[in-house]
Protein backbone atom coordinates (compact mmCIF):
# COMPACT_ATOMS: atom_id res chain seq x y z
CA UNK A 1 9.07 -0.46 -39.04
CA UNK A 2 10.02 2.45 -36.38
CA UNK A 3 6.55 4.26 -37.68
CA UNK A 4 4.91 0.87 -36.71
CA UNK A 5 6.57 0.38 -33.33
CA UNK A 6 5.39 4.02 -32.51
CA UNK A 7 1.96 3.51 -33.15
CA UNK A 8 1.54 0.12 -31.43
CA UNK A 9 3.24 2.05 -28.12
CA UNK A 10 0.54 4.63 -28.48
CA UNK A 11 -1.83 2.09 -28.70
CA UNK A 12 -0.80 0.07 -25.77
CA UNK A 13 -0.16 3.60 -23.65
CA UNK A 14 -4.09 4.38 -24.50
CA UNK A 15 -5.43 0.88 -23.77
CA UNK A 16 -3.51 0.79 -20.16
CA UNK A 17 -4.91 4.67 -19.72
CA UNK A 18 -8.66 3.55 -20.62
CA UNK A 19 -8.37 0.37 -18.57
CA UNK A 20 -7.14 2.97 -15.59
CA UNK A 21 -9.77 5.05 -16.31
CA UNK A 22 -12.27 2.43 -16.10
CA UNK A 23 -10.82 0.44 -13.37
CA UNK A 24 -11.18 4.08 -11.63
CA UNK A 25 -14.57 4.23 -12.20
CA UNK A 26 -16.24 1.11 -10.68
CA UNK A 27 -14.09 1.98 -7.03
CA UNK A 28 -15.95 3.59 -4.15
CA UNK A 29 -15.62 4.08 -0.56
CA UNK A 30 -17.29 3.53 2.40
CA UNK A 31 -15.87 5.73 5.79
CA UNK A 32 -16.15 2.82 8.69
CA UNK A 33 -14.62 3.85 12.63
CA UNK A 34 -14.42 0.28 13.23
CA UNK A 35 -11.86 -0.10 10.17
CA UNK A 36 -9.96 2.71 11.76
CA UNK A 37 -9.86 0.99 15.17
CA UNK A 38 -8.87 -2.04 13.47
CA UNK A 39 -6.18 -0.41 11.39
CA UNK A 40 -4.16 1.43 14.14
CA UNK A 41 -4.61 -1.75 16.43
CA UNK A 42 -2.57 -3.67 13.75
CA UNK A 43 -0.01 -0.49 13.21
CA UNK A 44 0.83 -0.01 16.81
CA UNK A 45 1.69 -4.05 16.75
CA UNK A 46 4.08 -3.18 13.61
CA UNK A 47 5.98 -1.10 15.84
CA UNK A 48 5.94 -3.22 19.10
CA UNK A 49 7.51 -6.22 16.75
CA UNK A 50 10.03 -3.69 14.89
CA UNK A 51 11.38 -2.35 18.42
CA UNK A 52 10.92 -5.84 20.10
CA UNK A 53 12.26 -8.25 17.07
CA UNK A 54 14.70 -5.71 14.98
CA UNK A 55 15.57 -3.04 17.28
CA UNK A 56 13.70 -0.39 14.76
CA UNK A 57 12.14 2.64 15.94
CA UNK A 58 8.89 3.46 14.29
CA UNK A 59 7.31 6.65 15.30
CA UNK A 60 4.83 7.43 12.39
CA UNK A 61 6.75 9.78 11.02
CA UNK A 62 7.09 10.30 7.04
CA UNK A 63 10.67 9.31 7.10
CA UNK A 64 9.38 5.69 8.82
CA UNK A 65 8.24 4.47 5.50
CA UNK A 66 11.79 4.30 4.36
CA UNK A 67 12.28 1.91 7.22
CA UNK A 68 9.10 -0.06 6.31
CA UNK A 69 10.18 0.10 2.78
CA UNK A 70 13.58 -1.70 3.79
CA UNK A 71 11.40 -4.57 6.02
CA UNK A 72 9.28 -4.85 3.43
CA UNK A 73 12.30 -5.52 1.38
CA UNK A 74 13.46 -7.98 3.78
CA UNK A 75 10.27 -9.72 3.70
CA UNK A 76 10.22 -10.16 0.10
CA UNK A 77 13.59 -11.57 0.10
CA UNK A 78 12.14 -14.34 2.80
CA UNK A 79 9.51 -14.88 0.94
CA UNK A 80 11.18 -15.03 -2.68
CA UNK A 81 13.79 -17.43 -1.58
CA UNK A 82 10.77 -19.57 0.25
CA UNK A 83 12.09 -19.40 3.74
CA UNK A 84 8.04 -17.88 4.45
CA UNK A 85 4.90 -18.79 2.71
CA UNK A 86 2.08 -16.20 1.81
CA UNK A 87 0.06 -17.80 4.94
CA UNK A 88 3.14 -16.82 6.95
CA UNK A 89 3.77 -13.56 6.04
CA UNK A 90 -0.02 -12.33 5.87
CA UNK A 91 -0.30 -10.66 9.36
CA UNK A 92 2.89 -9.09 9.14
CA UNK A 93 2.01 -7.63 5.71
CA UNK A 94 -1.04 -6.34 7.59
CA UNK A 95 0.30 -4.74 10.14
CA UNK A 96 2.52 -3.10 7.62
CA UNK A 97 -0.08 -2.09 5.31
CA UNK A 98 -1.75 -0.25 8.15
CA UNK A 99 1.31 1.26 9.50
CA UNK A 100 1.24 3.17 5.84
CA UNK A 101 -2.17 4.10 5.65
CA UNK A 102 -1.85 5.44 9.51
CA UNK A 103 1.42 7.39 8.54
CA UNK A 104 -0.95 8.92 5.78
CA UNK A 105 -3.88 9.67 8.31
CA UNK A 106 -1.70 11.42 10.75
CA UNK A 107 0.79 13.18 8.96
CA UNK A 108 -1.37 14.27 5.70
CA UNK A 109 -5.59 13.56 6.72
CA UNK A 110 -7.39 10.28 5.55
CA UNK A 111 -10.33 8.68 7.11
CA UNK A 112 -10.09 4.81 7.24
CA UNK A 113 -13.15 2.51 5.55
CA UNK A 114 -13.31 0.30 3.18
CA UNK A 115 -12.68 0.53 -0.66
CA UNK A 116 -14.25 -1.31 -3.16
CA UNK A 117 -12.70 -2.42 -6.48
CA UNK A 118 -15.69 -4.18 -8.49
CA UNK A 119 -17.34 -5.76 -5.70
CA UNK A 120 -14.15 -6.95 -3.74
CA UNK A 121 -14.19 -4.58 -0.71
CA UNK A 122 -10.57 -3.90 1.26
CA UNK A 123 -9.47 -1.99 3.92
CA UNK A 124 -8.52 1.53 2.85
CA UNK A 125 -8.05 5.27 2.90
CA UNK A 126 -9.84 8.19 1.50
CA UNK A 127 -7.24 11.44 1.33
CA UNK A 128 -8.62 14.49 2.83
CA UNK A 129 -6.82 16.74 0.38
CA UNK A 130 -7.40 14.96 -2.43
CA UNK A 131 -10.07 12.67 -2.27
CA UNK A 132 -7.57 10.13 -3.40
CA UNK A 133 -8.33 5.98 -2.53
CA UNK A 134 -5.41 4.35 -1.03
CA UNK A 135 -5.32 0.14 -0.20
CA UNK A 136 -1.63 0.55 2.23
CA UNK A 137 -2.68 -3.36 2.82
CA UNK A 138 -2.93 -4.36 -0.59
CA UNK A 139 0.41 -1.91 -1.62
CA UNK A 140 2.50 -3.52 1.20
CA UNK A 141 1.06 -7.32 -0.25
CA UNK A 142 2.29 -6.40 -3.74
CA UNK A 143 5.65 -5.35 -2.24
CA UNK A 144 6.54 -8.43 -0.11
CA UNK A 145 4.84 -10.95 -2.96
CA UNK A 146 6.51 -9.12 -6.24
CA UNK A 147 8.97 -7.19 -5.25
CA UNK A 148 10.98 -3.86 -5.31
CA UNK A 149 8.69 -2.61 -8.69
CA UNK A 150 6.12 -1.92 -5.98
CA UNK A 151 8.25 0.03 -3.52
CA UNK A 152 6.56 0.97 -0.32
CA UNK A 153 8.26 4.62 -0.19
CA UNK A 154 7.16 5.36 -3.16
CA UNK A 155 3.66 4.60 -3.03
CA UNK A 156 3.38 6.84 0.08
CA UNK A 157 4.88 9.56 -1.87
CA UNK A 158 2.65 9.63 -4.48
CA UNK A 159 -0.29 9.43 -1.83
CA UNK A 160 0.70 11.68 0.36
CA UNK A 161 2.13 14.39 -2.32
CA UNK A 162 5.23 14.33 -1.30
């Protein structure tokens, strides 16, 4: 029984690593100024409406993700409990997508664009360093829609190899 348990976990573990692997493989990016222009437009309104709304101090440091992270959290709560609908809560999760991914350009190198994930193009990131593809947008929509599994501060971590 144990033996069989152990080799349906190794299964599972190599399924989810191939399905990675080949998710991986049909992403690409395109660099695009206008997506940049776009992207800091929308991050520079994140911080306007945290200093204006919540008294928060964003300065695109590293340590403002935590902050995010804990709006984000906020957000989630809102939206869990049904107080905000996804329609509602869209432009905010925007702007705080983009405040990420321009944390990550300025304090690490990226170059905004777009990524795309099997034909669905998104706004994104391409890491200097790295070469790593980051959606901040998409990350910060998983974190207000599901929850604390897909924690903001985190995510920039592991992007920003912290």
């Amino acid at each position: 029984m144990f033996r069989h348990s152990v080799l349906t976990a190794l299964l599972a573990l190599l399924l989810c690593a191939a399905t990675a692997s080949a998710r991986e493989s049909r992403m690409s990016f395109e660099t695009d100024s206008s997506a940049q222009g776009t992207a800091m437009r929308h991050a520079r309104e994140l911080v306007v409406f945290a200093q204006s709304e919540l008294n928060l101090k964003l300065d695109f440091s590293d340590a403002s993700v935590r902050d995010v992270e804990e709006l984000a959290g906020s957000l989630h709560a809102d939206f869990r409990r049904q107080r905000a609908g996804a329609d509602e809560v869209a432009p905010l999760v925007t702007m705080i997508g983009s405040y990420l991914g321009e944390v990550l350009r300025r304090n690490h190198g990226a170059q905004w664009g777009w990524v795309s994930v099997n034909g669905h193009r998104v706004l994104g990131l391409k890491a200097a360093r790295t070469g790593a593809l980051f959606t901040p947008v998409e990350t910060a929509k998983r974190r207000v829609h599901q929850g604390a599994s897909s924690n903001l501060w985190r995510a920039y971590q592991v992007k920003a190899g912290l």
